[in-house]
PDB file of N, CA and C in Angstrom:
ATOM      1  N   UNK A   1     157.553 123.501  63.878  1.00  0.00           N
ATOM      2  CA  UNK A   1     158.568 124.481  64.170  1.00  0.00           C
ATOM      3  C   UNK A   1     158.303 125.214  65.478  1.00  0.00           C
ATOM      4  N   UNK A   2     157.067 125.180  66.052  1.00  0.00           N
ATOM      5  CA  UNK A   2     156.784 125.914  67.314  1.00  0.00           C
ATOM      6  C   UNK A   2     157.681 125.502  68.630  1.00  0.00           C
ATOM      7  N   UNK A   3     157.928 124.168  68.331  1.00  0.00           N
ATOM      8  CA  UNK A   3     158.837 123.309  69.674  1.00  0.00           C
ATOM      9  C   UNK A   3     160.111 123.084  68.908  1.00  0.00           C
ATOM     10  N   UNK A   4     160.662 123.767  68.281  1.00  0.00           N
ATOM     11  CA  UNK A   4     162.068 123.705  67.593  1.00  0.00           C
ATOM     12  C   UNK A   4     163.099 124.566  68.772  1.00  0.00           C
ATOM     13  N   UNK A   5     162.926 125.183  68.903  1.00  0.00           N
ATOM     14  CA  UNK A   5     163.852 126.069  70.246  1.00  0.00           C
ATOM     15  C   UNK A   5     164.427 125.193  71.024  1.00  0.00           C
ATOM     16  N   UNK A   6     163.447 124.029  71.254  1.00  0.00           N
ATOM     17  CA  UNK A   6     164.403 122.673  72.122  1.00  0.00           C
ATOM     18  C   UNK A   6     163.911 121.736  71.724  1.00  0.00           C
ATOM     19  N   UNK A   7     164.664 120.968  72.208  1.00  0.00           N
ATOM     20  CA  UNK A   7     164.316 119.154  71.337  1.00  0.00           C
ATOM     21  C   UNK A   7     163.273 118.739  72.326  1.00  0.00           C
ATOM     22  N   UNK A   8     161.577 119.375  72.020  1.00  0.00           N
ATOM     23  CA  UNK A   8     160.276 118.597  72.596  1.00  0.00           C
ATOM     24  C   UNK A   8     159.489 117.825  71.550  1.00  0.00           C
ATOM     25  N   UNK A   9     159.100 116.992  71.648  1.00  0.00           N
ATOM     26  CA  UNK A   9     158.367 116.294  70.585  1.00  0.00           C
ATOM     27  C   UNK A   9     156.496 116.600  71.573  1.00  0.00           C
ATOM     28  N   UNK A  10     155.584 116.357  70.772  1.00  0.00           N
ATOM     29  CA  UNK A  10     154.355 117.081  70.718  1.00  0.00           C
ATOM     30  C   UNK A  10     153.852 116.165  72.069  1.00  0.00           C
ATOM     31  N   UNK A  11     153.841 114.870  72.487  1.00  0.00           N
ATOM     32  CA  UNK A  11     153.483 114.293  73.562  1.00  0.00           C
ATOM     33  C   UNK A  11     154.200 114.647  75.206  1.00  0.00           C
ATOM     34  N   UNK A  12     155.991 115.452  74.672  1.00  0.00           N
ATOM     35  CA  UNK A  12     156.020 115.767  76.327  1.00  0.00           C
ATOM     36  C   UNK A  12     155.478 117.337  76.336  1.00  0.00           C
ATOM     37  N   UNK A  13     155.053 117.357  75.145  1.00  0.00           N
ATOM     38  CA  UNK A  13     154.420 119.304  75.132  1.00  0.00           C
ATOM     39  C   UNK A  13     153.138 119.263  75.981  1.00  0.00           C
ATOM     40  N   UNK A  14     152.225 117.633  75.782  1.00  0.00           N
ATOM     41  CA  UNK A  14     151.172 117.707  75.748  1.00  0.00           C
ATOM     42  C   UNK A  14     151.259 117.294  77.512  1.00  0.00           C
ATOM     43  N   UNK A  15     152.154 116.600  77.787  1.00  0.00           N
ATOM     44  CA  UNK A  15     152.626 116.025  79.498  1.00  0.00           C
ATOM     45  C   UNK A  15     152.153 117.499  79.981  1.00  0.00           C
ATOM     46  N   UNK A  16     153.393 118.009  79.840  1.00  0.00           N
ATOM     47  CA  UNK A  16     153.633 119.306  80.361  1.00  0.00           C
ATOM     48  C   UNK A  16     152.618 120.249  80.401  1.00  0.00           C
ATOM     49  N   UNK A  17     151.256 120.301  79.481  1.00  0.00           N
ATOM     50  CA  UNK A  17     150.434 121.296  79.256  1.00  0.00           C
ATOM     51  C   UNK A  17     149.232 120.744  79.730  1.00  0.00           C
ATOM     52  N   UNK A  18     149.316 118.895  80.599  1.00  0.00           N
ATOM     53  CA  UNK A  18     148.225 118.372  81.457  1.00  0.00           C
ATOM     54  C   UNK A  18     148.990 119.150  82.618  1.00  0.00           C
ATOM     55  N   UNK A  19     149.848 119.110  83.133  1.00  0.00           N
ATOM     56  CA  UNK A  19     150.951 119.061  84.551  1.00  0.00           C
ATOM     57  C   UNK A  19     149.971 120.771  84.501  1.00  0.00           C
ATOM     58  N   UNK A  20     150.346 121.882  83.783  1.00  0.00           N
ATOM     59  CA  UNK A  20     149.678 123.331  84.478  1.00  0.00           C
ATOM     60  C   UNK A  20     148.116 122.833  84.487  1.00  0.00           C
ATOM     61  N   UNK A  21     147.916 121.971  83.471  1.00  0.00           N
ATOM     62  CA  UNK A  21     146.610 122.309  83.544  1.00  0.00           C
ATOM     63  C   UNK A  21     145.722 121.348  85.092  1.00  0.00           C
ATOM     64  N   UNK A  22     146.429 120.501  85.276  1.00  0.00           N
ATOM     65  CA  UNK A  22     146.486 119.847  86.590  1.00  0.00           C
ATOM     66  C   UNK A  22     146.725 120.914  87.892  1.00  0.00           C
ATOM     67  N   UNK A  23     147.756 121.219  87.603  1.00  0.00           N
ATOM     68  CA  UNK A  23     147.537 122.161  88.685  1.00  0.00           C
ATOM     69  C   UNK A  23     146.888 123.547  89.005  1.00  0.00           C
ATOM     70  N   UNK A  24     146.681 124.344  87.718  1.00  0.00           N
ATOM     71  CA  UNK A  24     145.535 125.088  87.819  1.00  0.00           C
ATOM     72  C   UNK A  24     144.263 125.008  88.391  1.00  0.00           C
ATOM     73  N   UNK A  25     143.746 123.771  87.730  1.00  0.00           N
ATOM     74  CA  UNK A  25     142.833 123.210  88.340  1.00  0.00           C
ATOM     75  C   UNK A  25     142.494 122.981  89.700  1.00  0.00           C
ATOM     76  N   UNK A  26     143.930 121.957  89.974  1.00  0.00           N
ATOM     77  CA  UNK A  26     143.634 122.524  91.786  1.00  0.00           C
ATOM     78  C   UNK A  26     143.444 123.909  92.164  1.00  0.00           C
ATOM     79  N   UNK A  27     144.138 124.587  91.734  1.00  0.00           N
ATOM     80  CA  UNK A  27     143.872 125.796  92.679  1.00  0.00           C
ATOM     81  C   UNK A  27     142.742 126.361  92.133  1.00  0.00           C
ATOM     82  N   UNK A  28     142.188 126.382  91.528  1.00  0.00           N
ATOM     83  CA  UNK A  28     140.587 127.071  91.141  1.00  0.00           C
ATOM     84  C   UNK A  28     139.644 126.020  91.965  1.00  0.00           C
ATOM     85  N   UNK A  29     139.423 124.547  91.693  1.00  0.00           N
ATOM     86  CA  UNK A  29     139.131 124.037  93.160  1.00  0.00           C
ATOM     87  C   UNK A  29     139.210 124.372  94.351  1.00  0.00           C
ATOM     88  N   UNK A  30     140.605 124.782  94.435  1.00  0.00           N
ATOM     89  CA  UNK A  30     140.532 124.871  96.329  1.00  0.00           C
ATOM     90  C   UNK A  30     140.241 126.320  96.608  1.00  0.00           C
ATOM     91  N   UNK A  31     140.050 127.335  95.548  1.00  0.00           N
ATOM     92  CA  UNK A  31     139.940 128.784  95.662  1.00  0.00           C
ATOM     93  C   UNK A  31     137.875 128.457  96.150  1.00  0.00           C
ATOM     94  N   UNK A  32     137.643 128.206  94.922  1.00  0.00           N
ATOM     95  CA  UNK A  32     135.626 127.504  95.045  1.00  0.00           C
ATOM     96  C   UNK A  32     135.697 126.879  96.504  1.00  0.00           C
ATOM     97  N   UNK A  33     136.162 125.483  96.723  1.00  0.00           N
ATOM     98  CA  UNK A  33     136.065 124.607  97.838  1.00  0.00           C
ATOM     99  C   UNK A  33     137.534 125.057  98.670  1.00  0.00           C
ATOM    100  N   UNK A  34     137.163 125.643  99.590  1.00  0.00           N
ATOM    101  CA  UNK A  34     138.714 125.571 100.337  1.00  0.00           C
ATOM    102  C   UNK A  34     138.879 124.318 101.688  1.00  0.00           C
ATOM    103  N   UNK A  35     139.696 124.631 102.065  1.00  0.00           N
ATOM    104  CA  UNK A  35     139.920 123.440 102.932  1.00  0.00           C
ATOM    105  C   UNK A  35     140.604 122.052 102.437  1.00  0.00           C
ATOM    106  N   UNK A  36     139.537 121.502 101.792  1.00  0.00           N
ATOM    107  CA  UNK A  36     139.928 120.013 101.344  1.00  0.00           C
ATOM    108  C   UNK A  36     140.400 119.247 102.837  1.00  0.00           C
ATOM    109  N   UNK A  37     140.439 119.467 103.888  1.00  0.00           N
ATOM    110  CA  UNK A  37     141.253 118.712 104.712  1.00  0.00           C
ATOM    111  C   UNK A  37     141.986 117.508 104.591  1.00  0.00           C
ATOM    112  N   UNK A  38     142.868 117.019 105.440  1.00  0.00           N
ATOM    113  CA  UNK A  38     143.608 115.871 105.150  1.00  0.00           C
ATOM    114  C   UNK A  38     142.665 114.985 105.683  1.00  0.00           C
ATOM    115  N   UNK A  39     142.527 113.861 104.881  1.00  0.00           N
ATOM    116  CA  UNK A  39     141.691 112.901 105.134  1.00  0.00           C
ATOM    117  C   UNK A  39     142.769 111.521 105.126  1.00  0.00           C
ATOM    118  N   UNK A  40     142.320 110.280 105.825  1.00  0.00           N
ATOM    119  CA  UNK A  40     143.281 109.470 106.253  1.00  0.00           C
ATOM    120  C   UNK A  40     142.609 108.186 105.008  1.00  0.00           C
ATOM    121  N   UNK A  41     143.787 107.745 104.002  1.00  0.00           N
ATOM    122  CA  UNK A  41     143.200 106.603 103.500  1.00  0.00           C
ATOM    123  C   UNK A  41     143.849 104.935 104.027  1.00  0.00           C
ATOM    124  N   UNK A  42     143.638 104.457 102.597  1.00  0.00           N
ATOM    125  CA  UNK A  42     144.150 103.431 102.753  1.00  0.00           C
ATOM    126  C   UNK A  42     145.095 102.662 103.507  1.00  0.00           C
ATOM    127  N   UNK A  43     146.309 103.503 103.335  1.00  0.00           N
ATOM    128  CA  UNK A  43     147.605 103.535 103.520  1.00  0.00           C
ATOM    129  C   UNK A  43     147.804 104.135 104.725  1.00  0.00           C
ATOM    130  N   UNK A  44     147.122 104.650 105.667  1.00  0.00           N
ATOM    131  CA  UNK A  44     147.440 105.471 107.107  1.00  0.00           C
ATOM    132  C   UNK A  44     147.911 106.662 106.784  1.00  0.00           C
ATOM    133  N   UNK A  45     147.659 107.356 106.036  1.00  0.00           N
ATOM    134  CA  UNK A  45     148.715 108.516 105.261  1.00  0.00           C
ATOM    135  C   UNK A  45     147.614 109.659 105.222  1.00  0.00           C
ATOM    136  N   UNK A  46     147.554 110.419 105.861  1.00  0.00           N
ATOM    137  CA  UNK A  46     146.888 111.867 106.194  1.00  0.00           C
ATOM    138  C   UNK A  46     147.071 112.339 104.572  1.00  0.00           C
ATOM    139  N   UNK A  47     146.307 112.760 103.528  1.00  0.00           N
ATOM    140  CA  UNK A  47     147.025 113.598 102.586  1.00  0.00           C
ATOM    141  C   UNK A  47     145.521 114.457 101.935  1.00  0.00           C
ATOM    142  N   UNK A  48     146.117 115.689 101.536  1.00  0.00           N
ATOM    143  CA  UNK A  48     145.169 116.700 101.276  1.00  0.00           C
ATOM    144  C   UNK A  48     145.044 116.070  99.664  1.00  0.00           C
ATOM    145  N   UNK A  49     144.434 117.216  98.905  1.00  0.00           N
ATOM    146  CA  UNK A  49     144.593 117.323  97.269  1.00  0.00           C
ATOM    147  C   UNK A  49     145.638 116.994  96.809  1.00  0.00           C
ATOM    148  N   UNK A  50     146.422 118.310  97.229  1.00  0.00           N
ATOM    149  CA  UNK A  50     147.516 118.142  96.505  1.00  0.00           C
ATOM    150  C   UNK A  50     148.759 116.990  96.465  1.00  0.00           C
ATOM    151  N   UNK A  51     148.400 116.582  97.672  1.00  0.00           N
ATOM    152  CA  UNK A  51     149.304 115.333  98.220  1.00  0.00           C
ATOM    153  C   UNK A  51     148.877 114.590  97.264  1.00  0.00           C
ATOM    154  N   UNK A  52     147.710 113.970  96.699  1.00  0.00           N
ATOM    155  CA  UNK A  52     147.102 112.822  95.987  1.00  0.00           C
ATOM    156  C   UNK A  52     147.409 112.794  94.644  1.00  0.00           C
ATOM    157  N   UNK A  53     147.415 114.432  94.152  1.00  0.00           N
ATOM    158  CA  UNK A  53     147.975 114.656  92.838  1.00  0.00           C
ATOM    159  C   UNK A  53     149.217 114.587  92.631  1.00  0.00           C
ATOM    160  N   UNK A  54     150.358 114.929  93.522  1.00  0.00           N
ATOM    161  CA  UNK A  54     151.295 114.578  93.088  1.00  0.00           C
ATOM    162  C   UNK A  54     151.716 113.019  93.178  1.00  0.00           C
ATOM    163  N   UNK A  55     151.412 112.165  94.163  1.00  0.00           N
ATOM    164  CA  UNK A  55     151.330 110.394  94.313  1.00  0.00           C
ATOM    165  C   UNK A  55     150.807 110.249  92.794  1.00  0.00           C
ATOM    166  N   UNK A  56     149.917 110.819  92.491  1.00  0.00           N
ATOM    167  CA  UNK A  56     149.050 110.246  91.198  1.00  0.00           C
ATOM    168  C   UNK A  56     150.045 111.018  90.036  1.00  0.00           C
ATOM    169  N   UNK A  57     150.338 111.542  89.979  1.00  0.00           N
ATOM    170  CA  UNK A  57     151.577 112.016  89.040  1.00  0.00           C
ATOM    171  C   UNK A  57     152.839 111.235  89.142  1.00  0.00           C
ATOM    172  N   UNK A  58     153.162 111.004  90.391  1.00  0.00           N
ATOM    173  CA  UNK A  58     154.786 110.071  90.678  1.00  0.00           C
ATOM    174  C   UNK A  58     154.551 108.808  89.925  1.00  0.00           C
ATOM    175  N   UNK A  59     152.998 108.532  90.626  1.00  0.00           N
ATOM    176  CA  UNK A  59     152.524 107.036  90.107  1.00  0.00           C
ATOM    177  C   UNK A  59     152.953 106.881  89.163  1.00  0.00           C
ATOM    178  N   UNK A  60     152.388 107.319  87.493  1.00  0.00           N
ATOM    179  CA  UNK A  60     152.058 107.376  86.737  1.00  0.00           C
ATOM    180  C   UNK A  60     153.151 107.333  85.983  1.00  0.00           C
ATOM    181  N   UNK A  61     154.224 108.350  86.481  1.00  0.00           N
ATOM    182  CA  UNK A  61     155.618 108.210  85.429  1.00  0.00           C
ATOM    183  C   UNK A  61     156.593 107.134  85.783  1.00  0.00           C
ATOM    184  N   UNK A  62     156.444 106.727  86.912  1.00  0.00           N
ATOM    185  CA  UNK A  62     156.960 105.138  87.277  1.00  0.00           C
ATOM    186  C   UNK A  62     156.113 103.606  86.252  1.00  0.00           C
ATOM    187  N   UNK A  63     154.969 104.296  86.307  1.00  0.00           N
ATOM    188  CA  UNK A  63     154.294 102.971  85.653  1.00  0.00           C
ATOM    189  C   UNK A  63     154.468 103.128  83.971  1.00  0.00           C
ATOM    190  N   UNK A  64     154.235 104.508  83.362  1.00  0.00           N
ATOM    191  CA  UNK A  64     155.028 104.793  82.118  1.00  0.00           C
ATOM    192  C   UNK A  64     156.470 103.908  81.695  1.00  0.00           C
ATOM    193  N   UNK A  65     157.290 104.426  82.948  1.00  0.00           N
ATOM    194  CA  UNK A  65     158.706 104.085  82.611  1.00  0.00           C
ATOM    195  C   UNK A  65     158.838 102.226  82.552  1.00  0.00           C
ATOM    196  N   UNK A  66     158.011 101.558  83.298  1.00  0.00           N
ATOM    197  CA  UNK A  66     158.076 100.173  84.143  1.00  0.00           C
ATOM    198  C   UNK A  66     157.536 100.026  82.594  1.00  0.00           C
ATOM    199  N   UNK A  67     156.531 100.390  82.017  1.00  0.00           N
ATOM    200  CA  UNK A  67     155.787 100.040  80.761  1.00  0.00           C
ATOM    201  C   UNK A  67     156.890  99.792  79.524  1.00  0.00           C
ATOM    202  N   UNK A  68     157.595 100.951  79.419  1.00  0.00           N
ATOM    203  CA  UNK A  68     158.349 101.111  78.563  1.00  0.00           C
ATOM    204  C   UNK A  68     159.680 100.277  78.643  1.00  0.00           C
ATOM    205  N   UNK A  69     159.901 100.012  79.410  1.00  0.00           N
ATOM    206  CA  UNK A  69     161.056  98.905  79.960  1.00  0.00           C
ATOM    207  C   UNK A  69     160.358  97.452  79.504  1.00  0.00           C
ATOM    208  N   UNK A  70     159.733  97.243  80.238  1.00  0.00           N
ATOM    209  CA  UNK A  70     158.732  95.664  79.793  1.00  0.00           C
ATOM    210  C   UNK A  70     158.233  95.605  78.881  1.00  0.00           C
ATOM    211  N   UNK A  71     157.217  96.376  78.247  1.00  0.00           N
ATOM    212  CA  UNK A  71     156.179  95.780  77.061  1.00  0.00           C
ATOM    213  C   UNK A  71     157.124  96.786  75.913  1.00  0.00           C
ATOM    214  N   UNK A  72     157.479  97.842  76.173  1.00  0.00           N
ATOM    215  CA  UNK A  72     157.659  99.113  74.816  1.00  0.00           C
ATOM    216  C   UNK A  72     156.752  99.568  74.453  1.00  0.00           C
ATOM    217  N   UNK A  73     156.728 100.344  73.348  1.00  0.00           N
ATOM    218  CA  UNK A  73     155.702 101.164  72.504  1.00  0.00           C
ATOM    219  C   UNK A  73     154.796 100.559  71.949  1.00  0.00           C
ATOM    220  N   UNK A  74     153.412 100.736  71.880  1.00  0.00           N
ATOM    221  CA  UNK A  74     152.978 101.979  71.985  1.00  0.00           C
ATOM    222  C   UNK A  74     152.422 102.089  74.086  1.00  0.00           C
ATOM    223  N   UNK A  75     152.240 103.237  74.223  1.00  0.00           N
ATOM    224  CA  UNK A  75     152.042 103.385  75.718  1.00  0.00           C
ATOM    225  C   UNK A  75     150.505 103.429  76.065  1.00  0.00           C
ATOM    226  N   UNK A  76     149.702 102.809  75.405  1.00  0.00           N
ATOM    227  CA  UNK A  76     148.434 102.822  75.967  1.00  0.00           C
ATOM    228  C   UNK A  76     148.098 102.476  76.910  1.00  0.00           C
ATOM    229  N   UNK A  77     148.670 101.075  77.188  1.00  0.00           N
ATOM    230  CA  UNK A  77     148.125 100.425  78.698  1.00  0.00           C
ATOM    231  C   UNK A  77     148.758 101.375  79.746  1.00  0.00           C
ATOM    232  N   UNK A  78     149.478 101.532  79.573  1.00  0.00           N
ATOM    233  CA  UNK A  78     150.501 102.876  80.677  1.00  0.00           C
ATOM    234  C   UNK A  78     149.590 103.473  81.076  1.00  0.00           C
ATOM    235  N   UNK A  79     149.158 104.012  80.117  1.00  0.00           N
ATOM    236  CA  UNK A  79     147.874 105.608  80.243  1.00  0.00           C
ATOM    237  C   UNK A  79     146.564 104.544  80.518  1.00  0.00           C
ATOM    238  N   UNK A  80     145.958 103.667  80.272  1.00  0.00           N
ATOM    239  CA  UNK A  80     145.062 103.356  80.817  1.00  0.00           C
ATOM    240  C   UNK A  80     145.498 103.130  82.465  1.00  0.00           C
ATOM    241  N   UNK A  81     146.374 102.183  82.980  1.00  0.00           N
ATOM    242  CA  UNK A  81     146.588 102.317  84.113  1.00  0.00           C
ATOM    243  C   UNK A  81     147.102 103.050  84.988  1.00  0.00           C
ATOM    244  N   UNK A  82     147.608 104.354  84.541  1.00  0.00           N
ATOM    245  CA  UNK A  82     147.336 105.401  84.828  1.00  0.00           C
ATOM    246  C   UNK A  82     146.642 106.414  85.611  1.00  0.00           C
ATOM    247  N   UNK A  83     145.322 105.779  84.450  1.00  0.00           N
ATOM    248  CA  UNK A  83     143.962 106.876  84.980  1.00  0.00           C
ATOM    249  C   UNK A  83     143.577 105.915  85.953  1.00  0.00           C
ATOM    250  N   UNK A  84     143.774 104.811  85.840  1.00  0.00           N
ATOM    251  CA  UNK A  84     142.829 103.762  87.067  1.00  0.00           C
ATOM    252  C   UNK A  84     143.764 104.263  88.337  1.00  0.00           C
ATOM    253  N   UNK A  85     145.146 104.559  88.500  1.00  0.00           N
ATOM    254  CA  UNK A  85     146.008 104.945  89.606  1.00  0.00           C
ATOM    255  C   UNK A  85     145.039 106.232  89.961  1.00  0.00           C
ATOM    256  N   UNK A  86     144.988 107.288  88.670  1.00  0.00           N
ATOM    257  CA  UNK A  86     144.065 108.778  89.681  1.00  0.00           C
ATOM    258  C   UNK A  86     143.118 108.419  90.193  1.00  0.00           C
ATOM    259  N   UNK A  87     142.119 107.602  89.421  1.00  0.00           N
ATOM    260  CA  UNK A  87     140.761 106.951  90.491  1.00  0.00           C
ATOM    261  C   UNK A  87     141.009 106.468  91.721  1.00  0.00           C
ATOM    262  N   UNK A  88     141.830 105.466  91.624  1.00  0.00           N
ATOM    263  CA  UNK A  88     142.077 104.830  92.773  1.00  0.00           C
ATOM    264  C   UNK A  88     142.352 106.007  93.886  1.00  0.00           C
ATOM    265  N   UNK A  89     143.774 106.407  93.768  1.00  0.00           N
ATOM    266  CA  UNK A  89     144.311 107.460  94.619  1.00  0.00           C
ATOM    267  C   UNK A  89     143.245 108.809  95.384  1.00  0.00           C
ATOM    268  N   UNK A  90     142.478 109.022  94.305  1.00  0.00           N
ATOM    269  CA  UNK A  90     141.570 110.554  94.654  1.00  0.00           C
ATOM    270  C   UNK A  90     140.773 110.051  95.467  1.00  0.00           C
ATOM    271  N   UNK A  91     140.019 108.645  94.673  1.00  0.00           N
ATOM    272  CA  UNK A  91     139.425 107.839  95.780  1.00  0.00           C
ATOM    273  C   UNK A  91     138.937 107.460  97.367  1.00  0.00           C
ATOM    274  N   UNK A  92     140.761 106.293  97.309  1.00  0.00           N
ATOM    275  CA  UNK A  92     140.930 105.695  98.797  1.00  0.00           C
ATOM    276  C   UNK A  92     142.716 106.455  99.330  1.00  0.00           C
ATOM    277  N   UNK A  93     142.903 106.793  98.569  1.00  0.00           N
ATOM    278  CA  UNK A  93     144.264 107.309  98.997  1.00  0.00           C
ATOM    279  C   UNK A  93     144.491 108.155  99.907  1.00  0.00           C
TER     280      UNK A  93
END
């Protein structure tokens, strides 16, 4: 009954409550470490933190959706490849 006010089911509660907690995080990071400068990866693409987190967030709900289109439920491999996209990205990105 806590998510009754709108039609959320407990996994986009839980999206949504990585997404602040994602970005909190950055900023208590970059408050400790400031700077971060833009560093140049893979791709020729100058991008700070936050640049990487959101690529690694875009990533992720494209490869969700591509998942769910092709294979269906359940979404594990999604979320495993996923986390291999944040590695990658924080990485060489």
């Amino acid at each position: 009954m806590l998510l009754s006010w709108m039609a959320w089911t407990w996994p986009t509660a839980v999206f949504f409550l990585f997404i602040v907690t994602a970005i909190t995080s950055m900023g208590v990071w970059e408050h400790y470490s400031p700077g971060g400068g833009p560093r140049r990866g893979v791709l020729g693409l100058d991008t700070t933190r936050g640049d990487r987190l959101f690529i690694s967030v875009l990533g992720s709900a494209f490869i969700h959706l591509a998942w769910l289109g092709f294979m269906g439920t359940p979404l594990w491999g999604g979320l495993i490849l996923s986390i291999i996209l944040f590695v990658v990205v924080f990485k060489w990105v």
